[in-house]
Protein backbone atom coordinates (compact mmCIF):
# COMPACT_ATOMS: atom_id res chain seq x y z
CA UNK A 1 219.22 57.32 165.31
CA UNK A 2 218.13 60.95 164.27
CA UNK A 3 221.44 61.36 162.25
CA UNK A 4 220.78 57.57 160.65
CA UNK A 5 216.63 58.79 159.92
CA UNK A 6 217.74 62.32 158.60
CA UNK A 7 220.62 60.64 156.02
CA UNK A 8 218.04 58.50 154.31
CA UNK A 9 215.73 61.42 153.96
CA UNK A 10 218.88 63.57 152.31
CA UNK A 11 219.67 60.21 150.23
CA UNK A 12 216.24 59.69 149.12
CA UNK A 13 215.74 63.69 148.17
CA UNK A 14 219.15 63.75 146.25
CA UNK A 15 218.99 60.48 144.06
CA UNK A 16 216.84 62.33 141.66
CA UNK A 17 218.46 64.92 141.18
CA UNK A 18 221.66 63.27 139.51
CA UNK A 19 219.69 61.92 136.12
CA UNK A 20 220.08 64.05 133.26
CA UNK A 21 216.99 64.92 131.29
CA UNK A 22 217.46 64.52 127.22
CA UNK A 23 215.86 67.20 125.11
CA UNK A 24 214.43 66.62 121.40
CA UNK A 25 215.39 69.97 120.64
CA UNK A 26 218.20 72.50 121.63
CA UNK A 27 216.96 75.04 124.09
CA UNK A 28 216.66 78.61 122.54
CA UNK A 29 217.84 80.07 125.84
CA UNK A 30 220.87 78.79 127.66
CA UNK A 31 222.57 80.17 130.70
CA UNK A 32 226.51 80.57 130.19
CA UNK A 33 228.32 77.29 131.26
CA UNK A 34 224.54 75.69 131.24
CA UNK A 35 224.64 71.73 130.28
CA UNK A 36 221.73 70.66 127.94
CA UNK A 37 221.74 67.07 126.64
CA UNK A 38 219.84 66.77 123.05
CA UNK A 39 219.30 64.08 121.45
CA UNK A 40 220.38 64.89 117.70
CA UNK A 41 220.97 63.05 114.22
CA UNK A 42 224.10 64.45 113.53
CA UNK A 43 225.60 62.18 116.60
CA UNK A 44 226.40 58.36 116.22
CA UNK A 45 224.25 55.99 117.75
CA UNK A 46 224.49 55.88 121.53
CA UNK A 47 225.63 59.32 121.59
CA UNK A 48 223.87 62.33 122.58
CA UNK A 49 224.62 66.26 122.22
CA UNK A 50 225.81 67.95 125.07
CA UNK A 51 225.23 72.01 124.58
CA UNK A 52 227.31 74.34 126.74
CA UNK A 53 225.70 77.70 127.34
CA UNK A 54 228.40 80.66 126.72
CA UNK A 55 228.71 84.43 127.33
CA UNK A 56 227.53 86.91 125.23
CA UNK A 57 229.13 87.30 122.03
CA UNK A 58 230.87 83.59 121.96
CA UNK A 59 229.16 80.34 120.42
CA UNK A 60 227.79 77.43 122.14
CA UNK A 61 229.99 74.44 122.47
CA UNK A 62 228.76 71.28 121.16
CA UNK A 63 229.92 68.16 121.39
CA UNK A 64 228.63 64.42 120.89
CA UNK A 65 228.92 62.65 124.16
CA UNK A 66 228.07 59.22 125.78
CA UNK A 67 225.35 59.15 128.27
CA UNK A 68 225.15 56.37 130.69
CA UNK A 69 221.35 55.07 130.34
CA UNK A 70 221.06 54.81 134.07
CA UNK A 71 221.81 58.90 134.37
CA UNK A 72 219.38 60.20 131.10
CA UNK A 73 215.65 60.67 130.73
CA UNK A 74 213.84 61.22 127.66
CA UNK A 75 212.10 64.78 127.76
CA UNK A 76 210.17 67.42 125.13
CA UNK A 77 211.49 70.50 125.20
CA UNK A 78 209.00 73.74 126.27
CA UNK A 79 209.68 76.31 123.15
């Protein structure tokens, strides 16, 4: 019963933690290998940005992905 009560609580604390939150604006600061989802108008419709952080002295990658509705939230971006 303890194992049964302290797998919901695990479940219930970890569910949120798998939606992706969709920026209006790319993040100035990005750690390497960092995922930011943007939503940009250089993308199709239905497609959003995904930004790859990178080490010093390489570019970002970008590339327009699909985003499953149930896994994105839309979200401002702190400058």
């Amino acid at each position: 019963m303890r194992a049964f009560a302290l797998g919901l609580i695990f479940s219930a604390a970890s569910l949120p933690c798998l939606a992706q939150t969709v920026l209006k604006s790319e993040p100035l600061i990005l750690a390497p290998y960092e995922i930011a989802f943007v939503q940009d108008a250089n993308c199709p419709v239905g497609k959003v940005l995904k930004v790859t952080g990178a080490i010093r002295g390489l570019n970002r990658r970008k590339a327009c992905v699909v985003l499953a509705s149930e896994q994105a939230s839309l979200a401002a971006a702190m400058p």
